[in-house]
PDB file of N, CA and C in Angstrom:
ATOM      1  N   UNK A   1       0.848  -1.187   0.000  1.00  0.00           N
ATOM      2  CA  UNK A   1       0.000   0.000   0.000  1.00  0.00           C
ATOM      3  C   UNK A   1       0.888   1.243   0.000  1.00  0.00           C
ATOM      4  N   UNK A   2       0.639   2.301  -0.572  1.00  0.00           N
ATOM      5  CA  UNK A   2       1.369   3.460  -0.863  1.00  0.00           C
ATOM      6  C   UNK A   2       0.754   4.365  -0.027  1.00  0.00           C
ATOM      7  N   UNK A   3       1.338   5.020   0.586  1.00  0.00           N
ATOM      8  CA  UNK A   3       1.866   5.847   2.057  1.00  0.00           C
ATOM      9  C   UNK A   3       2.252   7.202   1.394  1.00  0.00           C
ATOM     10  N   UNK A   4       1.736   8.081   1.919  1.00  0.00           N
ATOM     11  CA  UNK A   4       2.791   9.402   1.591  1.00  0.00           C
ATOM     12  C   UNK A   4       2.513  10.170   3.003  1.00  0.00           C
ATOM     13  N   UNK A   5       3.700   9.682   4.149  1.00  0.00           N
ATOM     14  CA  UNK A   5       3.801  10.531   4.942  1.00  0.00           C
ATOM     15  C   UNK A   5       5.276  10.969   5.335  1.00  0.00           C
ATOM     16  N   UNK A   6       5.564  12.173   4.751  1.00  0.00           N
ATOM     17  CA  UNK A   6       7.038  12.940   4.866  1.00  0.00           C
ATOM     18  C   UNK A   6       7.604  12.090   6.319  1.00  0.00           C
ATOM     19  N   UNK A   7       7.210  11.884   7.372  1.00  0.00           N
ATOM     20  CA  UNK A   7       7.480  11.584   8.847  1.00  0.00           C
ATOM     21  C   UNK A   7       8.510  10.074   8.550  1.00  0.00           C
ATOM     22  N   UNK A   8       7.947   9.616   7.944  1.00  0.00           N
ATOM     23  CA  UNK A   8       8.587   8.229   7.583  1.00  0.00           C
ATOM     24  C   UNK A   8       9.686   8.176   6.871  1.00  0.00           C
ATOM     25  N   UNK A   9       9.978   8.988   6.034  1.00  0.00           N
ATOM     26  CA  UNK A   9      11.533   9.155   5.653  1.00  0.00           C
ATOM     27  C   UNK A   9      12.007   9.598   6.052  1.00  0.00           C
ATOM     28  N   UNK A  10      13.638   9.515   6.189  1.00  0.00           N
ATOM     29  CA  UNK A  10      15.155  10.592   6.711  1.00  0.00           C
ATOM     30  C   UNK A  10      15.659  10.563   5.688  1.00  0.00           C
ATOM     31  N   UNK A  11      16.362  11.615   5.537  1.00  0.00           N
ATOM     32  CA  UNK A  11      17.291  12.408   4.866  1.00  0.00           C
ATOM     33  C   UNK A  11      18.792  11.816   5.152  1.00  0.00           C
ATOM     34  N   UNK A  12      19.331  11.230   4.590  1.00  0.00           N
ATOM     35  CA  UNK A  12      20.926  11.132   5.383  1.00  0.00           C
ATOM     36  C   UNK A  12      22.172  11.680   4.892  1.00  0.00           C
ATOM     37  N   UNK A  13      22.833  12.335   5.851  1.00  0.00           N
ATOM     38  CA  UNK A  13      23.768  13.345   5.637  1.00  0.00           C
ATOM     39  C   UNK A  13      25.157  13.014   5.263  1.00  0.00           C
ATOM     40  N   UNK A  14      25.718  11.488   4.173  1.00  0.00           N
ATOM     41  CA  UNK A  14      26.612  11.056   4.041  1.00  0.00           C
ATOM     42  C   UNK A  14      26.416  10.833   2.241  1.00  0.00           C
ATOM     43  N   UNK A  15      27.250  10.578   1.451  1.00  0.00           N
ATOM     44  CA  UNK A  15      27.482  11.000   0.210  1.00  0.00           C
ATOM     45  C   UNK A  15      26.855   9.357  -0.752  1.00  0.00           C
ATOM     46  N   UNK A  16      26.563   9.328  -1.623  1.00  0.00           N
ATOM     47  CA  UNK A  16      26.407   8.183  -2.252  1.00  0.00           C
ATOM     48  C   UNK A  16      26.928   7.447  -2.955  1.00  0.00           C
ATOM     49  N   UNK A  17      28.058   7.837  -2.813  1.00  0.00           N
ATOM     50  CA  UNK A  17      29.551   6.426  -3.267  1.00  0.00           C
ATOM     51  C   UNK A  17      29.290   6.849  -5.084  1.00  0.00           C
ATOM     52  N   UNK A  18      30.377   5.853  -5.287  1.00  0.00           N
ATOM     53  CA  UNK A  18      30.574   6.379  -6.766  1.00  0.00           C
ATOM     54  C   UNK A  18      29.709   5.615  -7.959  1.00  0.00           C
ATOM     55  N   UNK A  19      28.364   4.777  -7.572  1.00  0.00           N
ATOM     56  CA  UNK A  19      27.735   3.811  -7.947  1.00  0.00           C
ATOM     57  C   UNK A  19      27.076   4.896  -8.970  1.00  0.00           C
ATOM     58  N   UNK A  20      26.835   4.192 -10.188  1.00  0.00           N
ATOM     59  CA  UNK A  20      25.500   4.917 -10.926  1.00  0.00           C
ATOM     60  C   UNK A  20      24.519   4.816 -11.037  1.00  0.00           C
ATOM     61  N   UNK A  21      24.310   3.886 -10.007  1.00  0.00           N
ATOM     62  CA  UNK A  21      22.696   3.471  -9.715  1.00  0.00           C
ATOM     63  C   UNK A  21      22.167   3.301  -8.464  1.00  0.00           C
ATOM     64  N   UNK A  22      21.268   3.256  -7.931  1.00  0.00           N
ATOM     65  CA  UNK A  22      20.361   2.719  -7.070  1.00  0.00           C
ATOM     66  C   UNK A  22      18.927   2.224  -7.046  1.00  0.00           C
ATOM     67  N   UNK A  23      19.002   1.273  -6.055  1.00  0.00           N
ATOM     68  CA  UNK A  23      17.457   1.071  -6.190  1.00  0.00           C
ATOM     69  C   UNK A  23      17.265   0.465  -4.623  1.00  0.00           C
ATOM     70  N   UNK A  24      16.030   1.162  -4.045  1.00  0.00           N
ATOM     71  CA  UNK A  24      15.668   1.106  -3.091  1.00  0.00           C
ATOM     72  C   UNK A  24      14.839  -0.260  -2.344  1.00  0.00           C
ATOM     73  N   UNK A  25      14.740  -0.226  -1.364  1.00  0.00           N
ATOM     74  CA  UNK A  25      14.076  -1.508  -0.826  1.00  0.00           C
ATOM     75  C   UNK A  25      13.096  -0.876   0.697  1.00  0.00           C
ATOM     76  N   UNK A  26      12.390  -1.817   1.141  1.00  0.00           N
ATOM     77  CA  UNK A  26      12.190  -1.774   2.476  1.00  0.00           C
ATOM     78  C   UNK A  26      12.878  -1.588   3.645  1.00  0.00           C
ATOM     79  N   UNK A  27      13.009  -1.028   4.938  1.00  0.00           N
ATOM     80  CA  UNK A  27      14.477  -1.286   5.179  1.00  0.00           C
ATOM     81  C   UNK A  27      14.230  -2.809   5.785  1.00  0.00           C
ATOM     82  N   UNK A  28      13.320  -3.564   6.114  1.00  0.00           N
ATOM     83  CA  UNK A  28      13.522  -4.922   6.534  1.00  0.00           C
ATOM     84  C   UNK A  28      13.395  -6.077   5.506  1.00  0.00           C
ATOM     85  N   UNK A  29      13.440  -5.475   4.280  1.00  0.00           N
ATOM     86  CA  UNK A  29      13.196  -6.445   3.274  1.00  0.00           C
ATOM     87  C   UNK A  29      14.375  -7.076   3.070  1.00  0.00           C
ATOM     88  N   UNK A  30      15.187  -7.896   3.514  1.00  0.00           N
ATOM     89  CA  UNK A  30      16.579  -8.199   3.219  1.00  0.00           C
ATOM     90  C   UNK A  30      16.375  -9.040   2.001  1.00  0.00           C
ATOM     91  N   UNK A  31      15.470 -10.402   2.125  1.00  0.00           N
ATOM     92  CA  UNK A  31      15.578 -10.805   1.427  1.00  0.00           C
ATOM     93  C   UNK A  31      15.429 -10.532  -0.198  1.00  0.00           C
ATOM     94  N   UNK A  32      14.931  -9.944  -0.037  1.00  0.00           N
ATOM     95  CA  UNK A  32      14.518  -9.327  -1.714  1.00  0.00           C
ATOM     96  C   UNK A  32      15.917  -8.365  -1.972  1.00  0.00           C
ATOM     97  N   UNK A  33      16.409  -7.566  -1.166  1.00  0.00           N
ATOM     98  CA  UNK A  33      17.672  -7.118  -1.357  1.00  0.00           C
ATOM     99  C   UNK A  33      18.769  -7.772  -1.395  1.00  0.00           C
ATOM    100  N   UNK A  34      18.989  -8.860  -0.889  1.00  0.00           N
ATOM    101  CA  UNK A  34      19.727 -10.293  -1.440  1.00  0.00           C
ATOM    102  C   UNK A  34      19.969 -10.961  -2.727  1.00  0.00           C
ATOM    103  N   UNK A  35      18.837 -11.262  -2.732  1.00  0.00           N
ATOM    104  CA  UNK A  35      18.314 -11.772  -4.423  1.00  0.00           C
ATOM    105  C   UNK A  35      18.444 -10.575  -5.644  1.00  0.00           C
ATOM    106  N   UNK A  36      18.540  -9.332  -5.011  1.00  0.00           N
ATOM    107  CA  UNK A  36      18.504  -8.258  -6.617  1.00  0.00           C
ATOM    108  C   UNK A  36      20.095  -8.089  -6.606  1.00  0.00           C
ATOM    109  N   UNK A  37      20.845  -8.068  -5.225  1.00  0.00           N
ATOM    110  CA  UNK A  37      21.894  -8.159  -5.039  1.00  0.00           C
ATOM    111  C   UNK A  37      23.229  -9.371  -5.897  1.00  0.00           C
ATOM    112  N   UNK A  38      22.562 -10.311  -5.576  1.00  0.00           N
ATOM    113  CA  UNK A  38      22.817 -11.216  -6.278  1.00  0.00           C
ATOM    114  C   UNK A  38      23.237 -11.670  -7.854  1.00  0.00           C
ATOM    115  N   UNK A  39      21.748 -11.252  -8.589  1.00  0.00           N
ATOM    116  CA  UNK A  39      21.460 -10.891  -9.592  1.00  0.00           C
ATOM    117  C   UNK A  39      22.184  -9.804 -10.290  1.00  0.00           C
ATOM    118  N   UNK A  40      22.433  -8.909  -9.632  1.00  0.00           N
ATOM    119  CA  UNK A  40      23.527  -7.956 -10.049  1.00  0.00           C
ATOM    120  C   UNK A  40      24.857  -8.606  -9.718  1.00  0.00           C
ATOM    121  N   UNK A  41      25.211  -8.910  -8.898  1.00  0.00           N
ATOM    122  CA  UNK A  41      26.568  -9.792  -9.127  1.00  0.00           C
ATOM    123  C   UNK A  41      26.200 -10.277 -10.277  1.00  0.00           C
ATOM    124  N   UNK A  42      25.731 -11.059 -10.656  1.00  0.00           N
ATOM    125  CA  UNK A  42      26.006 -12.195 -11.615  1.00  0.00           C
ATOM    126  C   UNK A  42      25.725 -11.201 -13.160  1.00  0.00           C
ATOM    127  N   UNK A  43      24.939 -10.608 -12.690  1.00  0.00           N
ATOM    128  CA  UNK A  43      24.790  -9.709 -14.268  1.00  0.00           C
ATOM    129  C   UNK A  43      26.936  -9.086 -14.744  1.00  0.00           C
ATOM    130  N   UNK A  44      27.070  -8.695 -13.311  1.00  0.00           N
ATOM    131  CA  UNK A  44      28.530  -8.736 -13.552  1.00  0.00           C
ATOM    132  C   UNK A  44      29.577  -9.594 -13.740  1.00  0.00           C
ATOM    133  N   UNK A  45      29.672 -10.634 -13.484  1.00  0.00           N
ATOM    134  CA  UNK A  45      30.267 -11.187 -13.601  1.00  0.00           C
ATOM    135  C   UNK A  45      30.145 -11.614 -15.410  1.00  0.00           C
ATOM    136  N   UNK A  46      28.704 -12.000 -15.760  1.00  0.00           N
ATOM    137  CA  UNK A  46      28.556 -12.701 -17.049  1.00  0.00           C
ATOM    138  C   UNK A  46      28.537 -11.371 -17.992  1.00  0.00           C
ATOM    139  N   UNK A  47      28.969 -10.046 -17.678  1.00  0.00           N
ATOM    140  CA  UNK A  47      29.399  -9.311 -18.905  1.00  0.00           C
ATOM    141  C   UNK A  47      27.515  -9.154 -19.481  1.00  0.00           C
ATOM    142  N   UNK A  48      26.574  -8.874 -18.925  1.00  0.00           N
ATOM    143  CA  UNK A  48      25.106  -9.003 -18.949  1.00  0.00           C
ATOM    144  C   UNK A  48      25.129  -7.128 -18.584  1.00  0.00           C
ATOM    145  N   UNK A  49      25.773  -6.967 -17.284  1.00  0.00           N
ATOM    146  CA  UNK A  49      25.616  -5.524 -17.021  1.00  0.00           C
ATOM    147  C   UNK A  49      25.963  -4.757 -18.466  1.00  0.00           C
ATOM    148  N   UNK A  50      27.087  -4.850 -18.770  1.00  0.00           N
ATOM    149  CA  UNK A  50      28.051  -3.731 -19.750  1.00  0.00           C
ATOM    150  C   UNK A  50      27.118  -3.817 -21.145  1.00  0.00           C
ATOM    151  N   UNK A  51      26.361  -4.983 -21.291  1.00  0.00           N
ATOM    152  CA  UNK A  51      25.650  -4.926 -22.087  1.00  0.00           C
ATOM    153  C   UNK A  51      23.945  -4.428 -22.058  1.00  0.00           C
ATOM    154  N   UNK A  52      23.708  -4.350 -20.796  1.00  0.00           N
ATOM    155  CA  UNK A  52      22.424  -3.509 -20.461  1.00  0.00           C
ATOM    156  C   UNK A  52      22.665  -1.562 -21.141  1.00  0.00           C
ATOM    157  N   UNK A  53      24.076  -1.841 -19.993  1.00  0.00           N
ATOM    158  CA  UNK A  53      24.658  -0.242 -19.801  1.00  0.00           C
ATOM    159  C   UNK A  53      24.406   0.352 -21.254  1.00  0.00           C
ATOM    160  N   UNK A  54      25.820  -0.615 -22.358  1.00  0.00           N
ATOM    161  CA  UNK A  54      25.999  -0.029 -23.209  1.00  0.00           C
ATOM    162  C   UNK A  54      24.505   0.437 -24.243  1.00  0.00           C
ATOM    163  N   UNK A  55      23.470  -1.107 -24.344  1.00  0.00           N
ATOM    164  CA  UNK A  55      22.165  -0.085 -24.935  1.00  0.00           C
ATOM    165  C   UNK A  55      21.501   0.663 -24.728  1.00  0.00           C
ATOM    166  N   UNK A  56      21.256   0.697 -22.802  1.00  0.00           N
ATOM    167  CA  UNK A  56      20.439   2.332 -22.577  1.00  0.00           C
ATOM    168  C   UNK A  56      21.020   3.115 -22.578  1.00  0.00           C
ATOM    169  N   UNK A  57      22.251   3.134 -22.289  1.00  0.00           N
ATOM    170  CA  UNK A  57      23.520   4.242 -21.830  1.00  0.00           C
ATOM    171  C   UNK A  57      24.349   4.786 -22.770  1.00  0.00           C
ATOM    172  N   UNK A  58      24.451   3.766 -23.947  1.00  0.00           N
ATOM    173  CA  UNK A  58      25.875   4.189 -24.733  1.00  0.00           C
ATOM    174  C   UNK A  58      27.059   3.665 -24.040  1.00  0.00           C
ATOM    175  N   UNK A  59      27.324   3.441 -22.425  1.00  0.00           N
ATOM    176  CA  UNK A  59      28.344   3.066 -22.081  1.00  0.00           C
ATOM    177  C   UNK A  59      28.621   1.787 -21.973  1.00  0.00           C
ATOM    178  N   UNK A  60      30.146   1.035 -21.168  1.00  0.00           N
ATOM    179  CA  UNK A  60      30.069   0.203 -20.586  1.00  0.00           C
ATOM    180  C   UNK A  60      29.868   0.546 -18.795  1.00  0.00           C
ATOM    181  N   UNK A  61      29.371  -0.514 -18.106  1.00  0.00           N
ATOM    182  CA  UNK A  61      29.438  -0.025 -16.801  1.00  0.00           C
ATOM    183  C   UNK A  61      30.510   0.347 -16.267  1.00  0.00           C
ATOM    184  N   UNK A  62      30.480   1.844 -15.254  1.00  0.00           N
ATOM    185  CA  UNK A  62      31.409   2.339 -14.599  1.00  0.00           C
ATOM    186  C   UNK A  62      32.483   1.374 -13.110  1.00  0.00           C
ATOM    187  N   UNK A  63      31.414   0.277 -13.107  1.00  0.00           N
ATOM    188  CA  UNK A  63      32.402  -0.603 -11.936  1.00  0.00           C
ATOM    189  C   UNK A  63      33.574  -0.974 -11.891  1.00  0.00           C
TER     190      UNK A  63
END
């Protein structure tokens, strides 16, 4: 269910690393942040990322 109450988010006052992406989760959802986690490993490893990157992006990934 979708919520919109400002009270429930923080703001945090530390920088966001040199990643070009994010994607958010629950904060108790581990497991699902595991598994996308994962999945992105392996997209890296099998050369799957650089080839996402390069068709939306033009690039290869910055990792």
């Amino acid at each position: 269910m979708y919520r919109s109450n400002p009270a429930e988010f923080k703001v945090i006052k530390t920088g966001y690393g040199q990643d070009a992406y994010g994607i958010g989760f629950r904060k108790g959802d581990v497991t699902l942040r595991e598994k996308v986690n994962g999945v992105i490993n392996e997209f890296k490893k099998d050369g799957t990322l650089d080839k996402i990157s390069e068709r939306y992006f033009g690039t290869k990934n910055a990792d």
